[in-house]
Protein backbone atom coordinates (compact mmCIF):
# COMPACT_ATOMS: atom_id res chain seq x y z
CA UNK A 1 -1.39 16.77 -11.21
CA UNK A 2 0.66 20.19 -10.80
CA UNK A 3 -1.07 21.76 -8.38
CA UNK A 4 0.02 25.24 -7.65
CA UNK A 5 0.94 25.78 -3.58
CA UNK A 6 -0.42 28.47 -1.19
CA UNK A 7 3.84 29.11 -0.73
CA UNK A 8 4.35 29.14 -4.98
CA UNK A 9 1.50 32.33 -4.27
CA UNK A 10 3.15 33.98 -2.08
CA UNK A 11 6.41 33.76 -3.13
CA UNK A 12 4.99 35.06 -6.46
CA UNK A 13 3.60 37.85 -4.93
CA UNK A 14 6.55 38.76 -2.70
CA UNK A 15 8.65 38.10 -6.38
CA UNK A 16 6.06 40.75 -8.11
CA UNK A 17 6.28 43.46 -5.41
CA UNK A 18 9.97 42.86 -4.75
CA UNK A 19 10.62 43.75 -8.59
CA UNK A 20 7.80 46.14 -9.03
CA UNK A 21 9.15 48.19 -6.19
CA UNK A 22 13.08 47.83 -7.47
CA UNK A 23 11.81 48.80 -10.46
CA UNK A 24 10.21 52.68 -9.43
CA UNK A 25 12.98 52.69 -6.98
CA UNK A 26 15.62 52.88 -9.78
CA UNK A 27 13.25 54.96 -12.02
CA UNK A 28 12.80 57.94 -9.64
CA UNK A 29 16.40 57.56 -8.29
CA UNK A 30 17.79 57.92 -11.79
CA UNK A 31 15.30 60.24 -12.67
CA UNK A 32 16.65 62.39 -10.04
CA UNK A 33 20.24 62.10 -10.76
CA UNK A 34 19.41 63.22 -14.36
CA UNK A 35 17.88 66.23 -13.47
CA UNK A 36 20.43 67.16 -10.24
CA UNK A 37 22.89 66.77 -13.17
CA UNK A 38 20.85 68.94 -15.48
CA UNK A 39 19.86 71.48 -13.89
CA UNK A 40 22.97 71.74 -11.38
CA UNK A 41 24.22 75.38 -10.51
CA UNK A 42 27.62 75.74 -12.83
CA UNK A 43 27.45 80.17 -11.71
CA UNK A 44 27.32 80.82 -15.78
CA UNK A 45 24.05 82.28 -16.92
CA UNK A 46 23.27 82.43 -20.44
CA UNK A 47 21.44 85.87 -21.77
CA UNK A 48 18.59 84.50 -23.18
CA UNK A 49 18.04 81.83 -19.81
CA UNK A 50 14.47 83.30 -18.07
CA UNK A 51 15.20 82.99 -14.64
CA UNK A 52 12.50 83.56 -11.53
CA UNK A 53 13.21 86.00 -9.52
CA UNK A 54 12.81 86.03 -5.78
CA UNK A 55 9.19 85.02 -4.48
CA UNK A 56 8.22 84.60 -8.10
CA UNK A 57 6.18 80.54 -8.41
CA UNK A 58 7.48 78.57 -10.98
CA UNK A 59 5.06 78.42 -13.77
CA UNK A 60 6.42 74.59 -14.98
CA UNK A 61 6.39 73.76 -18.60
CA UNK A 62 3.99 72.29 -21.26
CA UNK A 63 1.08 72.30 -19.40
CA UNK A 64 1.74 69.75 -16.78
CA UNK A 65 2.41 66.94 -18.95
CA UNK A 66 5.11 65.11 -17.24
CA UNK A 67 3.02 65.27 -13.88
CA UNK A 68 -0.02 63.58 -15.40
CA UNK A 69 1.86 60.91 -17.05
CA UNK A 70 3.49 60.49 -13.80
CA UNK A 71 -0.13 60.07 -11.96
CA UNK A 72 -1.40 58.23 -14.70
CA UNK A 73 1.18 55.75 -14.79
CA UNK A 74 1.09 55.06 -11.23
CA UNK A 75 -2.90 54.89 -10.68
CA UNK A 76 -2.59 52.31 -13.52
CA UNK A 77 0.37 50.16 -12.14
CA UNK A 78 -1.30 50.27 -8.45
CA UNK A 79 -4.77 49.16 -9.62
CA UNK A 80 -3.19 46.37 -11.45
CA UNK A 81 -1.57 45.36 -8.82
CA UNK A 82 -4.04 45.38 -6.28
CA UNK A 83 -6.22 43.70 -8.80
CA UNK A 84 -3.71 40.49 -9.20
CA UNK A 85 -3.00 40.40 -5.60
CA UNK A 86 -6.44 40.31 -4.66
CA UNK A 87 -7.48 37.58 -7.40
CA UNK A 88 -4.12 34.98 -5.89
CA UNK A 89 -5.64 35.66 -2.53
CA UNK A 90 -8.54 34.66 -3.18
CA UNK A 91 -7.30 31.26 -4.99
CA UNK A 92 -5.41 30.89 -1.45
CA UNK A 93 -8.71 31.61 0.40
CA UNK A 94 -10.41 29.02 -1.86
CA UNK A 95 -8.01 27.08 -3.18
CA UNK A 96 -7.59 24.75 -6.18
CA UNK A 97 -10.55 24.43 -8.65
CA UNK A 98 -12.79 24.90 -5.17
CA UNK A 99 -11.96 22.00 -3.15
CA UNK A 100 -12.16 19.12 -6.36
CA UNK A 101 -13.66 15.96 -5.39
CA UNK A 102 -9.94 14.18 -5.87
CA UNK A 103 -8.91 16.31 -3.21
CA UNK A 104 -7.95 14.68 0.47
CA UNK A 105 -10.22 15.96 3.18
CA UNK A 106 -9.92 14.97 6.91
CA UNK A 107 -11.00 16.39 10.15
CA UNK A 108 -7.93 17.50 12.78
CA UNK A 109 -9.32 17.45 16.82
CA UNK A 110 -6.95 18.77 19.03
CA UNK A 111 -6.65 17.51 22.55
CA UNK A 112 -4.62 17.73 25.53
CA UNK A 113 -1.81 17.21 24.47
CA UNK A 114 -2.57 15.19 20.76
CA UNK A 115 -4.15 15.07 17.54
CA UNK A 116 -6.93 12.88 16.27
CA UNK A 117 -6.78 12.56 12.09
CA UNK A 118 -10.45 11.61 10.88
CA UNK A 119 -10.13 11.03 6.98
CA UNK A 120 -13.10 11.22 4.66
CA UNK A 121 -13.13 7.82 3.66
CA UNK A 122 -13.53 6.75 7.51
CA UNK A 123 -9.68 6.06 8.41
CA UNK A 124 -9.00 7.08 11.73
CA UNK A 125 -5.34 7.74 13.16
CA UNK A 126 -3.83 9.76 16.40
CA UNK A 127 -0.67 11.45 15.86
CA UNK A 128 0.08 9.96 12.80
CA UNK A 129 -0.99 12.01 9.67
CA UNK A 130 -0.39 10.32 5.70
CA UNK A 131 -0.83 11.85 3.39
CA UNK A 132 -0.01 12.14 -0.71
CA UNK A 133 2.39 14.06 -2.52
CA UNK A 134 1.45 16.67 -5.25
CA UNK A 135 -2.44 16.54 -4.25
CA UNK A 136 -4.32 18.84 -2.59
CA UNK A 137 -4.92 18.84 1.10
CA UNK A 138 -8.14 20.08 2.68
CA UNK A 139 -8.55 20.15 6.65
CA UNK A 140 -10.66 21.15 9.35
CA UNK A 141 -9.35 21.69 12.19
CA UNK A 142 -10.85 21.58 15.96
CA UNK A 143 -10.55 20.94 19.45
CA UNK A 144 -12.33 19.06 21.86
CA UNK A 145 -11.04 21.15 25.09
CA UNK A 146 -8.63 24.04 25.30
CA UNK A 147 -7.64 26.50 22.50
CA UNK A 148 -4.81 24.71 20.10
CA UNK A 149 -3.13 25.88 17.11
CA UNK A 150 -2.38 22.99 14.35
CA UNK A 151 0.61 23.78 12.49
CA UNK A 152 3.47 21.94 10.03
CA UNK A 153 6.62 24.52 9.60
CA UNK A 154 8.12 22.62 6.82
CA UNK A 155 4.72 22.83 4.67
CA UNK A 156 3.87 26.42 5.67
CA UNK A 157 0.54 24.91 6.94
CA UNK A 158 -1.43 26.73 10.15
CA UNK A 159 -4.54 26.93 11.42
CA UNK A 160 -6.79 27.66 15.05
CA UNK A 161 -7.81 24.48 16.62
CA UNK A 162 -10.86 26.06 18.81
CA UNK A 163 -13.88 24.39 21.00
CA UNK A 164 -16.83 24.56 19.10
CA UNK A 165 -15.42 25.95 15.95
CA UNK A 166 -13.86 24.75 12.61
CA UNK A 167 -10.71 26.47 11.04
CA UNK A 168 -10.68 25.74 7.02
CA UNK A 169 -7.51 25.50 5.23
CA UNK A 170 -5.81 23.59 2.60
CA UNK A 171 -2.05 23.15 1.40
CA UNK A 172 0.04 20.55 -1.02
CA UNK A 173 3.21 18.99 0.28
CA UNK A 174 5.13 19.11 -2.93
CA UNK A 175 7.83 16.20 -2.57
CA UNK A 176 7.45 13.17 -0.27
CA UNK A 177 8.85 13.18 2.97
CA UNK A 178 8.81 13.06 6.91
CA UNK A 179 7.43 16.42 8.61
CA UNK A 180 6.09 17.14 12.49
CA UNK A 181 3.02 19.07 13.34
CA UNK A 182 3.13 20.69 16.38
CA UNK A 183 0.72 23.22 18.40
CA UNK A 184 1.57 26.41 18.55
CA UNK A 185 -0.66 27.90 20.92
CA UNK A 186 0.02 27.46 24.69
CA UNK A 187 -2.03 24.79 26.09
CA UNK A 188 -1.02 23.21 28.98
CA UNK A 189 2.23 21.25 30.81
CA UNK A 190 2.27 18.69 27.87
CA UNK A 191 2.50 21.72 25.14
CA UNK A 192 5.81 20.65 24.39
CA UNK A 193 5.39 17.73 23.24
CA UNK A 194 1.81 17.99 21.35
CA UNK A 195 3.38 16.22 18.35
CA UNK A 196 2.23 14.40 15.44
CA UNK A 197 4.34 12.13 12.49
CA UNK A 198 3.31 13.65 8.87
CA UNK A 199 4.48 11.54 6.47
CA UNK A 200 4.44 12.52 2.78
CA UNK A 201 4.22 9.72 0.33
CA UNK A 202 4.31 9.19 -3.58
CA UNK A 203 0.87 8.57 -4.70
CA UNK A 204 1.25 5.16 -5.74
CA UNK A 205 2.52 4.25 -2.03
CA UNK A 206 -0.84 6.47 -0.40
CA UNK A 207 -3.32 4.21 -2.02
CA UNK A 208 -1.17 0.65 -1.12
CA UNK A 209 -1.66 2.63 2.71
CA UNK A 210 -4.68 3.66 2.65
CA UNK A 211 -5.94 -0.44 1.13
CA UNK A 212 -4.06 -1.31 4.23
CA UNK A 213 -6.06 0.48 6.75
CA UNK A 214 -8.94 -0.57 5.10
CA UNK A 215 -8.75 -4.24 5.47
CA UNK A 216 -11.27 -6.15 7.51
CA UNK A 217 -10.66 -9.55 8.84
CA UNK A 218 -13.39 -11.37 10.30
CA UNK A 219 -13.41 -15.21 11.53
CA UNK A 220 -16.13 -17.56 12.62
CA UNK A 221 -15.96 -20.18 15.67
CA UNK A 222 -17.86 -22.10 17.77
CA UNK A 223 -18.66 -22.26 21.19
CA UNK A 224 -15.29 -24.86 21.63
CA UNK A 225 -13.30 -22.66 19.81
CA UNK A 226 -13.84 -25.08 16.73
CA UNK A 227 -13.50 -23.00 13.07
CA UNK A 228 -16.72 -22.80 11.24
CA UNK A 229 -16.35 -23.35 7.63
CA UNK A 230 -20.09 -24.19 6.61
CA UNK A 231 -24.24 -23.59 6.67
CA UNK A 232 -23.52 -19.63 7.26
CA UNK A 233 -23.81 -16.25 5.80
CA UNK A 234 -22.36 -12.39 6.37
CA UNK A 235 -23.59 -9.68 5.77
CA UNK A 236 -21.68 -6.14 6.40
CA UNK A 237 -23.58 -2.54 5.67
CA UNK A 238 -22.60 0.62 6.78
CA UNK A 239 -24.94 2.38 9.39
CA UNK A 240 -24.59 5.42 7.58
CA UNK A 241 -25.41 3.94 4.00
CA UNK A 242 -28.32 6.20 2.85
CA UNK A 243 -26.05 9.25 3.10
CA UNK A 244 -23.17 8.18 0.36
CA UNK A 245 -23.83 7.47 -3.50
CA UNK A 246 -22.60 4.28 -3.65
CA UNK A 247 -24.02 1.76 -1.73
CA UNK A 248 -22.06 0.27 1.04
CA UNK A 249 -23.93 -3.21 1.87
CA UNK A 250 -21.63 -6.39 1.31
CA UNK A 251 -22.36 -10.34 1.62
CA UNK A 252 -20.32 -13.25 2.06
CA UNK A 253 -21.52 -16.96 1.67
CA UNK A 254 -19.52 -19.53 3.23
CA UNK A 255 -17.81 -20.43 -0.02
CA UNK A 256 -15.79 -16.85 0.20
CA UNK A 257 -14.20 -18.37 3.33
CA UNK A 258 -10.88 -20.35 4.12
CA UNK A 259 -11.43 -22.43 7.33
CA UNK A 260 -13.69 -19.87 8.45
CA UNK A 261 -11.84 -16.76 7.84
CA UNK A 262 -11.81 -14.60 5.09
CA UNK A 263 -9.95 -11.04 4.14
CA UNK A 264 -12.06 -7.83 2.98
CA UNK A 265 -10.09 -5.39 1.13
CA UNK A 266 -12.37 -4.30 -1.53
CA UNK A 267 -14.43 -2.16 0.73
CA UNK A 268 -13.66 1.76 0.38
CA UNK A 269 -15.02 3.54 2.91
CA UNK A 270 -14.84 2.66 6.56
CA UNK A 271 -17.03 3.59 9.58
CA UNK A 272 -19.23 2.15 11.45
CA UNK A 273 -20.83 -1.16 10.13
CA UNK A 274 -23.59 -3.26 11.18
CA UNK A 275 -23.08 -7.26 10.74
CA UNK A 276 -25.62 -9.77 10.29
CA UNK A 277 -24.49 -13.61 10.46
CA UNK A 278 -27.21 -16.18 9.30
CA UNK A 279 -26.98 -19.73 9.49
CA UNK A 280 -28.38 -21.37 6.27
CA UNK A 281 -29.00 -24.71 7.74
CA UNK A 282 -30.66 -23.26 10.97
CA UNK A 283 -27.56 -25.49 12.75
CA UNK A 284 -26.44 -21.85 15.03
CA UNK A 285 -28.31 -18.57 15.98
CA UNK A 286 -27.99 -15.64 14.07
CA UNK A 287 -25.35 -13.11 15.11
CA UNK A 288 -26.12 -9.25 15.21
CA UNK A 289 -23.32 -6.67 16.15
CA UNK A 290 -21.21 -3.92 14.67
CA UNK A 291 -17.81 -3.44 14.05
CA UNK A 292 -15.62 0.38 13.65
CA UNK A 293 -14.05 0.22 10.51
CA UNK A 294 -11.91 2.28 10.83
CA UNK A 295 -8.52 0.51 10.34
CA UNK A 296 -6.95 -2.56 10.17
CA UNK A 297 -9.19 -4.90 11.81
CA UNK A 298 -9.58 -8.38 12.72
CA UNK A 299 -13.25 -9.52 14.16
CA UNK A 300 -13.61 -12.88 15.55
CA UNK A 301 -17.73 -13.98 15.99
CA UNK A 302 -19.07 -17.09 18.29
CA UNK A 303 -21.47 -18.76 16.74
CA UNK A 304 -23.91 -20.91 19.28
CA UNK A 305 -26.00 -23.73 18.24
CA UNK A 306 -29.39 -23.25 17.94
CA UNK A 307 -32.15 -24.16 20.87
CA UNK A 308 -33.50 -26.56 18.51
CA UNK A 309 -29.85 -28.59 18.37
CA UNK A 310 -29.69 -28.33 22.02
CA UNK A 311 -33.22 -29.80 22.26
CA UNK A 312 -31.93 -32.96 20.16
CA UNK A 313 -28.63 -33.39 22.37
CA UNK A 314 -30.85 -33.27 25.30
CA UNK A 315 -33.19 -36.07 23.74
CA UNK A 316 -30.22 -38.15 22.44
CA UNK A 317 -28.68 -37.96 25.40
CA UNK A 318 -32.05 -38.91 27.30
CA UNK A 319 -32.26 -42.01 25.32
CA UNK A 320 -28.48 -42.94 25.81
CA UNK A 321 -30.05 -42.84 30.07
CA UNK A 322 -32.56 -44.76 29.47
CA UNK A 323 -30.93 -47.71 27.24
CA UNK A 324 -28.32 -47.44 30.11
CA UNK A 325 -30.84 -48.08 32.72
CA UNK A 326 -32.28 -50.74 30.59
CA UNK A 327 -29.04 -52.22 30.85
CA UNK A 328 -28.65 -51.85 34.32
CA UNK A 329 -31.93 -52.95 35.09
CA UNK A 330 -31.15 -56.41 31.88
CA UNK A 331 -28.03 -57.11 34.28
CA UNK A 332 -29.66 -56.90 37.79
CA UNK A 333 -32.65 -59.47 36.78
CA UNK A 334 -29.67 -62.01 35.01
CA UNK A 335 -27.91 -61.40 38.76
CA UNK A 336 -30.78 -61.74 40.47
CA UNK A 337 -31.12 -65.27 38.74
CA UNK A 338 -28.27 -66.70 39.45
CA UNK A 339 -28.51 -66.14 42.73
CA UNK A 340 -32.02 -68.35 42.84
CA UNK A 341 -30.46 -70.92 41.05
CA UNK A 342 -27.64 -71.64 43.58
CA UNK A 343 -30.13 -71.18 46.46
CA UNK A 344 -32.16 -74.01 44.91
CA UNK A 345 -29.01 -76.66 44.95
């Protein structure tokens, strides 16, 4: 997607006024010459020349012609090029098609002394901005304490990072590459070194990174520590799920998992997710937490057995007392025996 650049506009503006200007410049300085030349004083005056005399006002000739055309000329080039100006400012105000839906947006904070990236599809990063080549880039930038200003030289890319207020702005890093942000507002001892990575990647390579962060890994053990690969159930859905189009509510039977572990990379938009864990042959209690998806992650669960399994252990191991006292008690009477018997002798 070619995407014209905030610096292709104005470079093409600086291009059209650079040339529109060289252009009259020439005009009027030749135009000058030509009639310094023409009308220059040679001290020969022909008879039939009509020349003013002193404190006589030149009358000019035909009518004023050549000073109307002039006006006219001008009033026309000047409106035209106030019009065009105006018009690529305003596609640098508002960007590309008006912010497209394939466009990138993230929120920028500004702190002392970082910056926190917040992406639109719930990836979260601190001083470490990705982005695609060739697409549009649409940010908001703010600050949760002092005044900031977010800004990447190489891209031509600025904006206020303010408490309490957003700064809009938008840009397309053409080629892929490595570029630094950097605040360029006065902020504190750390100023210096309010830094951020920007790397610029092919848009092939973006979408392998951004699968990346979004890969959740959760596993399932028992209280020993023991994998749990069976009689269980997981369900993920995002707290905010009644606010996107698609819906973002997942499940996982125990099938899905290898020795109790399995790998979620088809999910698209992270956040904060609530996770329900039922066990389908009532053998542990059922698990409610959340999880912030907002990376790579890797959740590990404990699942605890169920009062009603701890009820038979107790039991079972009730009955193992008792046959052992039965025992006990079996062995004391045979002793007990004995003993009689060699008393009698």
């Amino acid at each position: 997607m070619e995407v014209q650049t905030r610096v292709d506009v104005f470079e093409d503006i600086f291009l059209v006024f650079l040339g529109l200007g060289t252009l009259v410049g020439v005009v009027v300085i030749a135009y000058t010459l030509y009639n310094a030349y023409k009308y220059r004083d040679s001290g020969e005056v022909d008879d039939d020349e009509d020349l003013p005399t002193l404190g006589e006002l030149p009358t000019g000739g035909k009518g004023g012609k050549k000073l109307f055309l002039s006006f006219g000329l001008s009033a026309i080039i000047v409106i035209s090029l106030v019009i065009w100006t105006y018009g690529m400012l305003l596609y640098v105000e508002d960007g590309p098609d008006n912010n497209p839906e394939d466009a990138i947006e993230m929120e920028i904070e500004g702190w002392a002394f970082g910056w926190d990236f917040y992406y639109d599809n719930g990836i979260e990063t601190t001083n470490d901005m990705v982005i695609p080549a060739d697409e549009p880039i649409w940010i908001e930038v703010t600050s949760t304490d002092v005044w900031h200003t977010f800004g990447i030289s190489d891209l031509r890319v600025k904006a206020d990072s303010i408490p309490g207020e957003y700064d809009d702005t938008w840009f397309v890093a053409e080629e892929p590459g490595e570029h630094v942000a950097e605040c360029f507002e006065l902020c504190g001892v750390g100023h210096s070194d309010m830094d951020a990575d920007v790397t610029v990647l092919p848009p092939e390579e973006y979408e392998e990174w951004v699968d990346e962060q979004l890969t959740l890994t959760i596993t399932l053990e028992d209280e020993n520590e023991e994998r749990v690969t069976d009689g269980f159930e997981v369900a993920l859905e995002h707290q905010e799920n009644d606010e996107f189009d698609e819906d973002l509510s997942f499940t996982y039977a125990d099938d899905e998992f290898e020795n109790g572990s399995i790998t979620i990379d088809e999910i698209e938009q992270g956040g904060p997710y609530d996770v329900t864990i039922s066990s389908t042959d009532d053998e542990f209690d059922d698990v409610e937490d959340s999880i912030d998806f907002t990376g790579p992650t890797d959740e590990t669960f404990t699942l605890e057995l169920s009062d009603g399994e701890d009820d038979n252990d107790e039991d079972e191991e009730t009955d193992d007392d008792t046959d052992d006292e039965e025992t006990d008690d079996e062995s004391t009477d045979d002793e007990e025996q004995s003993d009689d018997g060699g008393d009698d002798e």
